[in-house]
Protein backbone atom coordinates (compact mmCIF):
# COMPACT_ATOMS: atom_id res chain seq x y z
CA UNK A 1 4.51 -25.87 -20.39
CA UNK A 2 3.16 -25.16 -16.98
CA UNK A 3 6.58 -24.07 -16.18
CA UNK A 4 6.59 -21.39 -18.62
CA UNK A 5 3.57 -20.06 -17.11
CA UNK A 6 5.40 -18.47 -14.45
CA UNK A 7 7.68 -16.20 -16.56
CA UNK A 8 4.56 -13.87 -17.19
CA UNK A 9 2.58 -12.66 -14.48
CA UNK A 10 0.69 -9.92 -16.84
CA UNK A 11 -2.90 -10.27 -17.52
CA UNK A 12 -3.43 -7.93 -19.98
CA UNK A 13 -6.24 -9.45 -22.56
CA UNK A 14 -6.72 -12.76 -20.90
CA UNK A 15 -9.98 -14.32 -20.44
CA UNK A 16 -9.26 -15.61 -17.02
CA UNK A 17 -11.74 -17.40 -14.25
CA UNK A 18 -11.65 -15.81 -10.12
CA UNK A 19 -11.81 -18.24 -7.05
CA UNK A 20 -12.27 -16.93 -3.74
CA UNK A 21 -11.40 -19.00 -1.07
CA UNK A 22 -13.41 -17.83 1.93
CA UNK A 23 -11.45 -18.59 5.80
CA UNK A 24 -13.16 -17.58 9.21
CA UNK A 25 -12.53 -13.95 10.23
CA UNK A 26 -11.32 -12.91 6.74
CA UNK A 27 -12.29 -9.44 5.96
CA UNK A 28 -14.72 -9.84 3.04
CA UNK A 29 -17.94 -9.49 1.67
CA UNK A 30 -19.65 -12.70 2.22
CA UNK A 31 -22.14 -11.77 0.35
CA UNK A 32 -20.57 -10.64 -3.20
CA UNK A 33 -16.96 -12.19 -2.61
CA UNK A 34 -15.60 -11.60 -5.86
CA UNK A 35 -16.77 -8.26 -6.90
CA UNK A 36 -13.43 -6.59 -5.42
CA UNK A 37 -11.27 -9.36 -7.19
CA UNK A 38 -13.14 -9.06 -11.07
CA UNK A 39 -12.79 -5.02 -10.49
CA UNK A 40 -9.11 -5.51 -9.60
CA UNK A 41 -8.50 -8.36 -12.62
CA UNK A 42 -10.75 -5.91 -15.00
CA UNK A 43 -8.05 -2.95 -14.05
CA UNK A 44 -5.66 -4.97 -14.97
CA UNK A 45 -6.95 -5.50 -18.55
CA UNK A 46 -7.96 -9.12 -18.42
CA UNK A 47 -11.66 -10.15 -18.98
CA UNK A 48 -13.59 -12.42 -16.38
CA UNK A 49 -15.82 -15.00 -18.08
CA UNK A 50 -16.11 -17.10 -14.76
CA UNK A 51 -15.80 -17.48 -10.39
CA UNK A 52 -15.68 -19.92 -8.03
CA UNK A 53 -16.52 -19.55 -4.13
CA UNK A 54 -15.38 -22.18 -1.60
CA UNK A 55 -16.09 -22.44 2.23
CA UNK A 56 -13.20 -23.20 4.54
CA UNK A 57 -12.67 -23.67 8.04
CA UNK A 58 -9.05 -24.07 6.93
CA UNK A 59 -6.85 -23.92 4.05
CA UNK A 60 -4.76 -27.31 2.75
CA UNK A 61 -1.17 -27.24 2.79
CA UNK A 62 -0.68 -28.72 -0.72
CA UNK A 63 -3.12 -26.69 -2.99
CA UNK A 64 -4.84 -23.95 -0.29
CA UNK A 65 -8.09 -25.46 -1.72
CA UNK A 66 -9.89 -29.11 -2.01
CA UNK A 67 -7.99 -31.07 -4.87
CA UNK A 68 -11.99 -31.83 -5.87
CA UNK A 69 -12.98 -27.48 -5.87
CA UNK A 70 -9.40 -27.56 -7.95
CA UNK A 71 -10.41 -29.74 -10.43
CA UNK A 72 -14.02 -28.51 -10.73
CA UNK A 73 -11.80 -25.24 -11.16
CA UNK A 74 -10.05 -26.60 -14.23
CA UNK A 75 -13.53 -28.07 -15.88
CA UNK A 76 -14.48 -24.61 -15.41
CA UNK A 77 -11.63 -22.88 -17.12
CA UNK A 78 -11.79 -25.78 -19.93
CA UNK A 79 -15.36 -24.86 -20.65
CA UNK A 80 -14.93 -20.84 -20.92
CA UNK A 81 -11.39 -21.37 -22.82
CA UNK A 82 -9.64 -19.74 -19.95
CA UNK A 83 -6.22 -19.79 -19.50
CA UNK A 84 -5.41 -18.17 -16.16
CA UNK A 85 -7.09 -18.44 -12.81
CA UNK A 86 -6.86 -15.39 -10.45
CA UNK A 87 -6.89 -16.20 -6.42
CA UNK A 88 -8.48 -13.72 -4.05
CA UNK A 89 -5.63 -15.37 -1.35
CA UNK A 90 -2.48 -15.33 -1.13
CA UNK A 91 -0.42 -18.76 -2.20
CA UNK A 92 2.68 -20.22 -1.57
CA UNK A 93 4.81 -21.25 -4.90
CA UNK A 94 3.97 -24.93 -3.80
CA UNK A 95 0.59 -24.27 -4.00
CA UNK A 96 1.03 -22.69 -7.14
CA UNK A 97 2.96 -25.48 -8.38
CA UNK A 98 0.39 -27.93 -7.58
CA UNK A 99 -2.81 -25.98 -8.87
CA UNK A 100 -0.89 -24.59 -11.97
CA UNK A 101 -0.18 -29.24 -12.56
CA UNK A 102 -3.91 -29.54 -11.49
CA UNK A 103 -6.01 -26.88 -13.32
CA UNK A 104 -3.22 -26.69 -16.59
CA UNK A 105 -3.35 -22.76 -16.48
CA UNK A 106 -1.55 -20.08 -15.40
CA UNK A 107 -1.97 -19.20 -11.29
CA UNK A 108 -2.69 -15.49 -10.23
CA UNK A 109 -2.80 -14.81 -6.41
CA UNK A 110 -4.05 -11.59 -5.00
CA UNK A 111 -0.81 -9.91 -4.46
CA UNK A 112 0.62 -10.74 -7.71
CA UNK A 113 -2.37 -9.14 -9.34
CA UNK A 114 -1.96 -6.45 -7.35
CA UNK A 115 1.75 -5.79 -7.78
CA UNK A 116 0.55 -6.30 -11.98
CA UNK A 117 -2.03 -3.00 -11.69
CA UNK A 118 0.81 -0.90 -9.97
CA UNK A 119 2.69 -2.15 -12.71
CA UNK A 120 0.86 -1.04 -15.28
CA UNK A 121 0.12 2.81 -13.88
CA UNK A 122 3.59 3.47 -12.69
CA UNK A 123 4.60 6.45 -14.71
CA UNK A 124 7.37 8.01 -12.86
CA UNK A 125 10.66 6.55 -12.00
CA UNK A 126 10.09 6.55 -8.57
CA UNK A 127 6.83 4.82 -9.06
CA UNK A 128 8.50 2.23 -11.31
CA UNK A 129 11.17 1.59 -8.89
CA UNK A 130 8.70 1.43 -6.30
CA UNK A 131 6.75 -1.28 -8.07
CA UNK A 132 9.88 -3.62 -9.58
CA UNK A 133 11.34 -3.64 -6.50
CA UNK A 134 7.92 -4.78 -4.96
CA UNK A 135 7.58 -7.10 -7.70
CA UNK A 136 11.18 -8.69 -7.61
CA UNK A 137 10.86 -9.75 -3.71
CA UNK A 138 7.36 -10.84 -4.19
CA UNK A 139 7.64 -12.59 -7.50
CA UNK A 140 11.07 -14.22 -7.79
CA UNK A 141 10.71 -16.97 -5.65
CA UNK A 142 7.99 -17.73 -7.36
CA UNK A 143 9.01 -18.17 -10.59
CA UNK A 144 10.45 -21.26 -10.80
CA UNK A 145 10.19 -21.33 -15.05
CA UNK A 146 13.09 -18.94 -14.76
CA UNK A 147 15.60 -21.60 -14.28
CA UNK A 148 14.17 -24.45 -16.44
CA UNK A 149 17.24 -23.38 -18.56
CA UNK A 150 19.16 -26.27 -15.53
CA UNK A 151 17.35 -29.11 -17.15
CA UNK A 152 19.85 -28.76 -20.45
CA UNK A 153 22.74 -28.17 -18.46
CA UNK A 154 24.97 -30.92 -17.00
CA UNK A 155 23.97 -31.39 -13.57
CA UNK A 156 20.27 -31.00 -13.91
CA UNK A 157 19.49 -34.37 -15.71
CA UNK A 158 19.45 -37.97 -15.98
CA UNK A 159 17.89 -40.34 -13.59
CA UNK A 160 21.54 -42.99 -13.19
CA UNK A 161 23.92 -42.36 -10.59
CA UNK A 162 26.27 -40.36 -12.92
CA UNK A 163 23.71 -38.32 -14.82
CA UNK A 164 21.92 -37.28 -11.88
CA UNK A 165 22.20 -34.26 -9.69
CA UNK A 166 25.36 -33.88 -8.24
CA UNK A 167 27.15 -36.86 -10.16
CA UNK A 168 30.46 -36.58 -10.75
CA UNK A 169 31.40 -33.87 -13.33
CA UNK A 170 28.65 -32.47 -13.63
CA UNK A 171 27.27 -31.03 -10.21
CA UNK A 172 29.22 -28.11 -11.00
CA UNK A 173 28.28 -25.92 -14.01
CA UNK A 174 24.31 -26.27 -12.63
CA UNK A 175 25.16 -24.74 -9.15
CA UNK A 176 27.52 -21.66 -10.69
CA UNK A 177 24.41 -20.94 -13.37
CA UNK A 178 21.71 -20.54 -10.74
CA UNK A 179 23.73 -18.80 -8.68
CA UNK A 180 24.30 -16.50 -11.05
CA UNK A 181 20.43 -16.13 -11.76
CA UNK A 182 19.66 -15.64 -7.92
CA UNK A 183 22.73 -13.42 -7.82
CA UNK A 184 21.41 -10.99 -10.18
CA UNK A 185 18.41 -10.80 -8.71
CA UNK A 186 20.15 -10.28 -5.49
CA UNK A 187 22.18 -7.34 -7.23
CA UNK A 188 19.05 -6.08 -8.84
CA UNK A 189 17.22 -5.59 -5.56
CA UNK A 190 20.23 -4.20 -3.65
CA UNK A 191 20.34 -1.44 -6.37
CA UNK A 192 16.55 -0.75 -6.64
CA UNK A 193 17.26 -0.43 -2.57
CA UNK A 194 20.05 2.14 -3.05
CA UNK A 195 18.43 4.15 -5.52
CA UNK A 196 14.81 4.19 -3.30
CA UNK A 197 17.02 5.25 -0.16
CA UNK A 198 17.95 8.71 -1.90
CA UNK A 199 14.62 9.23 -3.29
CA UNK A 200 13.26 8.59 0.42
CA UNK A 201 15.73 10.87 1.80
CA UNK A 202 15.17 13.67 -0.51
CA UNK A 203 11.56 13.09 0.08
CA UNK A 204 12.00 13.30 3.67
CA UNK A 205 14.17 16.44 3.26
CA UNK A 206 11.09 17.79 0.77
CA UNK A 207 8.59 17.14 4.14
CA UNK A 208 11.11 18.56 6.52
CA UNK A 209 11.45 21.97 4.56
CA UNK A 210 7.57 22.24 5.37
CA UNK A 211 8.20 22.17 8.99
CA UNK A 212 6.48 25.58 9.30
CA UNK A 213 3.75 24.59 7.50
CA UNK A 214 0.36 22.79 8.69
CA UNK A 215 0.35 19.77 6.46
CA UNK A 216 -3.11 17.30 5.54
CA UNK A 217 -3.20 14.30 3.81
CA UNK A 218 -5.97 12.12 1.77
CA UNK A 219 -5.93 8.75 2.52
CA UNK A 220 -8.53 6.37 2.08
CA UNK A 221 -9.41 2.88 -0.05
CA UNK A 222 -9.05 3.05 -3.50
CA UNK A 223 -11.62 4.64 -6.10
CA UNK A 224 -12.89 6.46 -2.58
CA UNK A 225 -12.97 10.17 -4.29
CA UNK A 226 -9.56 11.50 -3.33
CA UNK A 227 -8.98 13.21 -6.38
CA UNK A 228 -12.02 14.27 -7.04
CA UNK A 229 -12.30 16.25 -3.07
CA UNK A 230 -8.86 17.36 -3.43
CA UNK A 231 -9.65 18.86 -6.97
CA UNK A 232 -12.52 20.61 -4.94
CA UNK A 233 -10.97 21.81 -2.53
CA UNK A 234 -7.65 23.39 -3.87
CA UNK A 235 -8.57 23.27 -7.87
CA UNK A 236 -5.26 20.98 -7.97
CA UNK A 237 -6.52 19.46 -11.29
CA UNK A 238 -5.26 16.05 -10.38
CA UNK A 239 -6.43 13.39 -12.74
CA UNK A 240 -9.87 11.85 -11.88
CA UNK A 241 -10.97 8.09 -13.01
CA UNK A 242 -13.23 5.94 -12.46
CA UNK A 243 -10.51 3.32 -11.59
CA UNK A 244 -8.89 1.59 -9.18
CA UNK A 245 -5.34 2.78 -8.05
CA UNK A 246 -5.89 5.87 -10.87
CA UNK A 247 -3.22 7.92 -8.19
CA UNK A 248 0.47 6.65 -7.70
CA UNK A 249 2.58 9.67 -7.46
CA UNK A 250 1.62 11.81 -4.47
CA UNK A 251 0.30 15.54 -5.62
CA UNK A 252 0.34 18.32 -3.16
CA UNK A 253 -0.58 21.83 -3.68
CA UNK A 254 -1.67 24.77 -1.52
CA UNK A 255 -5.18 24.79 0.20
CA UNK A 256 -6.19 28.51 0.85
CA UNK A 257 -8.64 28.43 3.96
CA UNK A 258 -9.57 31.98 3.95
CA UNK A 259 -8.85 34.49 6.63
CA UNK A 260 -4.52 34.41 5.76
CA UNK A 261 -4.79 30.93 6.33
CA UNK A 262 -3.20 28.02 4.31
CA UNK A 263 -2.51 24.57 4.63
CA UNK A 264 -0.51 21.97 2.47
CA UNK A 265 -3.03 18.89 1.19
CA UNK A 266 -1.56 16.14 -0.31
CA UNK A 267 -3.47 12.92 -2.49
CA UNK A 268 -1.63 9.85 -2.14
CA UNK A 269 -2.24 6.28 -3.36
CA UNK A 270 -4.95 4.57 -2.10
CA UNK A 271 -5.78 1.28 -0.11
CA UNK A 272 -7.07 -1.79 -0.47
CA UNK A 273 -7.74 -4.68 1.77
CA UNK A 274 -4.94 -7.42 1.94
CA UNK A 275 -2.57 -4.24 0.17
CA UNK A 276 0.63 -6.38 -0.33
CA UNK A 277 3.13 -5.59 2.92
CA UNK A 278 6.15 -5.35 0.21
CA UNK A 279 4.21 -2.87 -1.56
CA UNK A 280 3.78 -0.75 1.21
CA UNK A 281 7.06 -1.02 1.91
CA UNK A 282 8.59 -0.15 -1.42
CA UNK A 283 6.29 3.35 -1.33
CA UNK A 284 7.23 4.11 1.69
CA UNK A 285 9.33 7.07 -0.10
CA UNK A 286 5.43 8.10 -1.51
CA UNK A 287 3.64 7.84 1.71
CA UNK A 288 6.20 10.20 3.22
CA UNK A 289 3.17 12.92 3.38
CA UNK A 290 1.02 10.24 5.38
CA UNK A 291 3.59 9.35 7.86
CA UNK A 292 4.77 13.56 8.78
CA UNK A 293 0.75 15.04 8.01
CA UNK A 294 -0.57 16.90 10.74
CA UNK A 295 -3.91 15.83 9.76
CA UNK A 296 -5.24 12.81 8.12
CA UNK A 297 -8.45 13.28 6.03
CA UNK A 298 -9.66 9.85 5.76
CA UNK A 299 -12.20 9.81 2.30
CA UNK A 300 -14.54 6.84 2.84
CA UNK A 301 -17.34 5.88 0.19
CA UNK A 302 -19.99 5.81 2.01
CA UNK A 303 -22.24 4.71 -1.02
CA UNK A 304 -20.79 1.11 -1.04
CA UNK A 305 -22.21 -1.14 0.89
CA UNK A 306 -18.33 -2.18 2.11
CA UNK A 307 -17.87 1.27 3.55
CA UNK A 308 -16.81 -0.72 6.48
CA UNK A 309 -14.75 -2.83 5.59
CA UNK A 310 -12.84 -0.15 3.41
CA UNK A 311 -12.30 1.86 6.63
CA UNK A 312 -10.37 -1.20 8.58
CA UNK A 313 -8.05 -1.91 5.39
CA UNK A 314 -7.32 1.61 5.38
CA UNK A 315 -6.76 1.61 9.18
CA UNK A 316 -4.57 -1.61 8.97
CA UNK A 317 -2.36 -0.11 6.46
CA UNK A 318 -1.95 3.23 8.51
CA UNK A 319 -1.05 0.70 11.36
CA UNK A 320 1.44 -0.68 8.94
CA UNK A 321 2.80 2.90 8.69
CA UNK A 322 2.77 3.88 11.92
CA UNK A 323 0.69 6.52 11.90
CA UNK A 324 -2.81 5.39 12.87
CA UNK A 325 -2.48 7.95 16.38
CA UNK A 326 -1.95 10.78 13.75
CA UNK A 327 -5.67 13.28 14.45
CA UNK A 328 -7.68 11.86 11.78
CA UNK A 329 -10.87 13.85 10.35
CA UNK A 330 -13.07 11.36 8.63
CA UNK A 331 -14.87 12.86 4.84
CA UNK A 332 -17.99 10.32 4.37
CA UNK A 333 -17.76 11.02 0.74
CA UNK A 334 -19.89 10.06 -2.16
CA UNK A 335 -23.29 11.47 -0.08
CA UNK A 336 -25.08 12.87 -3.17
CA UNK A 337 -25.35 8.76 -4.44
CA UNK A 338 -26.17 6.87 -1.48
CA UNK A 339 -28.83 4.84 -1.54
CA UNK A 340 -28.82 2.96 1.56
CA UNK A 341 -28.98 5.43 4.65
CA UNK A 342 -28.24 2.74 7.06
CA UNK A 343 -24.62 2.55 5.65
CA UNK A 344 -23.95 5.93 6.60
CA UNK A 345 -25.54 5.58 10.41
CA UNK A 346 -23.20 2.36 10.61
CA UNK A 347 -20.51 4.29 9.70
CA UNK A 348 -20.72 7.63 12.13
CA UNK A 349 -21.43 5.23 14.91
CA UNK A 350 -17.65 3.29 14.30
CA UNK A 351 -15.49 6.21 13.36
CA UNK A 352 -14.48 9.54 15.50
CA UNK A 353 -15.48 13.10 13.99
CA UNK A 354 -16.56 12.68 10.59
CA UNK A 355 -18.33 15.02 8.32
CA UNK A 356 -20.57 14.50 5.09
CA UNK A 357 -19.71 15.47 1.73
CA UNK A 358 -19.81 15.20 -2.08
CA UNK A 359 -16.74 15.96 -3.43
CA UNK A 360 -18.41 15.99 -6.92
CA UNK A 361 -21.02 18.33 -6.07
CA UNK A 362 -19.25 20.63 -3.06
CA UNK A 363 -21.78 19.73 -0.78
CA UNK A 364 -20.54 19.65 2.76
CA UNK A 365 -16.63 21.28 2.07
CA UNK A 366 -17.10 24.29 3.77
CA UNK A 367 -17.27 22.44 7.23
CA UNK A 368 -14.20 20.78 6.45
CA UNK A 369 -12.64 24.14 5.82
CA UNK A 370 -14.06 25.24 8.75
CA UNK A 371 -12.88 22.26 11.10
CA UNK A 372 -9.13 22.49 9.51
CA UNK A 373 -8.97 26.12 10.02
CA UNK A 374 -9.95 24.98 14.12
CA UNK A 375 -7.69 22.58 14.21
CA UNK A 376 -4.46 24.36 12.91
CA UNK A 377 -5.57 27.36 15.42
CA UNK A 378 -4.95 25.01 18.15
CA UNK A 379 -2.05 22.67 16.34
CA UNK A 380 1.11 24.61 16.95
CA UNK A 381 2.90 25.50 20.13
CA UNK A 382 5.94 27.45 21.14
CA UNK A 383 7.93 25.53 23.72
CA UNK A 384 11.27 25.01 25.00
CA UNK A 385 12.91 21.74 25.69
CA UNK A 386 15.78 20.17 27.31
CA UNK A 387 17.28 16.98 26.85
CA UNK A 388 21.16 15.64 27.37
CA UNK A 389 23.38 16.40 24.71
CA UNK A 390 24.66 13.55 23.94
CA UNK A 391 21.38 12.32 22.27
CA UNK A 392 22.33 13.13 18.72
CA UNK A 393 19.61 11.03 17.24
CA UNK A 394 16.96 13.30 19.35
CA UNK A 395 18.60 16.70 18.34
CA UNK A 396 18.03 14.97 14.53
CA UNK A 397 14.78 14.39 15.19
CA UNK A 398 13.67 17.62 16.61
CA UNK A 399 15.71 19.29 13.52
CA UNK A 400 13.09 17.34 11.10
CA UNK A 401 10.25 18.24 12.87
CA UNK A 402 10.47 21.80 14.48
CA UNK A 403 11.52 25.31 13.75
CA UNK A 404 14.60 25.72 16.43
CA UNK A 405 14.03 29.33 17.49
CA UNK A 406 17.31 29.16 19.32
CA UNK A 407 20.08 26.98 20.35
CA UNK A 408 21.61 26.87 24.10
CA UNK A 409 24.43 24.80 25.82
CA UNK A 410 24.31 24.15 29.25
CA UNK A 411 27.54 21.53 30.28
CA UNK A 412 26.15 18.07 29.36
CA UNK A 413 22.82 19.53 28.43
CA UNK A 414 20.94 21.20 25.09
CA UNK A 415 17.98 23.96 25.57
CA UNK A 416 16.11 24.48 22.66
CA UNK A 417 13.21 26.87 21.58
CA UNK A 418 11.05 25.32 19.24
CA UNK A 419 7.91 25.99 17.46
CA UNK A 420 6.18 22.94 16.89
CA UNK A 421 2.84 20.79 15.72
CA UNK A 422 1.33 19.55 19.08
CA UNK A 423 1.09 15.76 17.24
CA UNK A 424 4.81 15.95 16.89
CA UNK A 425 6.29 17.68 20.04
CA UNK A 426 3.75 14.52 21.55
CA UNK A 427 5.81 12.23 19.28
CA UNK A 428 8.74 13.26 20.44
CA UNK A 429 8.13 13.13 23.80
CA UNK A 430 6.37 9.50 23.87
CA UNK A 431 9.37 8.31 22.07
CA UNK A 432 12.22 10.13 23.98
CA UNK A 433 11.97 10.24 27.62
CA UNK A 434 15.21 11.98 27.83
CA UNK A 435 13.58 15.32 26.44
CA UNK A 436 12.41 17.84 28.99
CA UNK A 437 9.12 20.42 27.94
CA UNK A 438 10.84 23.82 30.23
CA UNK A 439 7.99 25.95 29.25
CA UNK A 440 5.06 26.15 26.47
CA UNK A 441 3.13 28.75 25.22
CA UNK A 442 -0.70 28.27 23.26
């Protein structure tokens, strides 16, 4: 039965208990450590009638937790009729295997519950893609009731020397049927691979066509207020919830600064601490605006008390992404419900330029319009640059990221005129010592 467990990782209407296991240095709220994980299992539909909260200096091999904490975790889930029990850590699938024999239910760990939300509010193909293909390299090693079909087949039985594993006749037909299982996973992922490739590429051509533009992106943790300040500030109409993750598909629409000028302002998905690595990976194609923005508005709630912790899980993923140099504008958001001041001071005093706002009242956006409209004054340059010819992948590069003005050939060498964002001709020149600036203008 426990087995079977493993084939469902949805929990959708299940009354389910939370266990935080709590490690030196881990980024968490000491003192509420499962208020992130019930608002994450409550997104995903289940209900939480119980939680658990264990110390460690360090975590056990066999079951991450003491085998005592794991069985007080079972009497717990007995007593409440639970039949899952949802991990703020991440396991391995022996651990799982051990605390799913221990505790008799069902064993949720952080990214799996994560990967189950996504799930659940994918609503475009790309965002479904996105997720299974997250899902299938997270998930399938763990799901060891998949192949419990082997136990009926010859090869997979018997404890004698000729009914056991590998006895004679019967090794065979066990090995070809999992390897058919693992190979269609195999093939599955492969193809989710192929199909995310062209969707990247024709997202990166999308970004690329915008060379000429100035280009801003939201990010920030989840349930910050994205939606709500982009709303505000370009009347987008993107959909608002009170929710976590209630934005998968990246929106972008025009922001009209005044004065002639514009800017592009995209919302994208937002953050969350311990934000599985596979997941980030597999939207890579949606975070496309993040990784070419010119600007980064980072939307922080500054009425939670984790304000700071938010802003490192958002700075770790950006990290992730390689884009935490890009010039970064921090929105402390939420101002018009804070109730604790000193979050606020503790905030300014960590982060670079920030400004306050409300993005549900409008208080504070004109200063953001103002410092944009500064900041794409002073963003892009006309220059000319030089590098060897034979550097194809450079010449690529600067295609994707400039306007070529013009095109000259000098023997082994390439002269370009460009006009370019000051973040990218930097890029480019950090990450290409071959290129040459001749001459820049502004």
């Amino acid at each position: 039965m426990a087995e079977l467990k493993r084939t469902d990782l949805s929990v959708q209407h299940e009354r389910v208990v939370l266990m935080a296991v709590l490690l030196p240095g881990r980024m968490i709220n000491v003192h509420r450590p499962l208020d992130e994980l019930a608002s994450l299992a409550e997104t995903a539909g289940a209900e939480v009638v119980d939680g658990l909260v264990q110390k460690l200096t360090k975590v056990h091999s066999a079951t991450y937790m003491g085998r005592g904490k794991a069985e007080e975790l079972r009497d717990r889930a007995e007593a409440n009729e639970a039949g899952t029990i949802i991990f703020d850590n991440d396991l391995s699938p022996r651990q799982i295997r051990e605390l799913e024999e221990i505790t008799n239910c069902k064993i949720i760990d952080r990214s799996e519950l994560i990967l189950d939300i996504f799930a659940g509010r994918a609503r475009t193909r790309e965002a479904r893609l996105q997720v299974e293909l997250a899902q299938l390299q997270y998930t399938a090693p763990r799901l060891r009731g998949m192949w419990t079909h082997l136990e009926r087949l010859a090869g997979a039985g018997g404890g004698g020397a000729i009914g056991s594993v590998g006895g004679i006749g019967t090794r065979g037909p066990g090995e070809r049927q999992i390897e058919i299982d693992r190979r269609l996973v195999r093939d599955r992922v492969t193809r989710l691979k192929g199909e995310l490739a062209k969707i990247d590429r024709r997202k990166q051509r999308e970004v690329q066509s915008r060379a000429t533009e100035f280009t801003v992106s939201l990010v920030g943790y989840t349930n910050s207020g994205k939606s709500t300040v982009m709303n505000a500030l370009t009347g987008a109409g993107q959909p608002v919830e009170d929710k976590l993750f209630a934005t998968l598909d990246t929106k972008t629409a025009r922001w009209n600064l005044g004065d002639g000028q514009t800017a592009l302002l995209s919302d994208t998905v937002g953050f969350v601490r311990d934000l599985p690595h596979r997941l980030v990976a597999s939207f890579r194609a949606t975070l496309e605006e993040v990784i070419h923005a010119d600007l980064l508005l980072h939307v922080v709630d500054v009425a939670s008390e984790e304000a700071p912790l938010q802003i490192r899980a958002v700075n770790e993923v950006l990290e992730e992404l390689e884009c935490a140099d890009r010039p970064t504008l921090v929105l402390l958001n939420k101002m018009d419900i804070v109730e604790d001041p000193s979050i606020v001071q503790i905030v300014e005093s960590r982060v670079g330029r920030s400004l306050r706002i409300s993005g549900h009242t409008g208080v504070g956006l004109d200063a953001v319009v103002e410092a944009v409209s500064e900041m794409i004054d002073g963003a892009v340059v006309t220059t000319t640059v030089r590098f060897p010819a034979r550097e194809g992948k450079l010449s690529s590069w600067i295609d994707q990221m400039a306007t070529v003005l013009d095109r000259r050939y000098d023997n082994d060498s390439v002269e370009l005129d460009l006009r370019i964002s000051r973040t990218h001709l930097d890029q480019l020149c950090g990450r290409h010592p071959a290129l040459t600036i001749v001459d820049q203008n502004g």
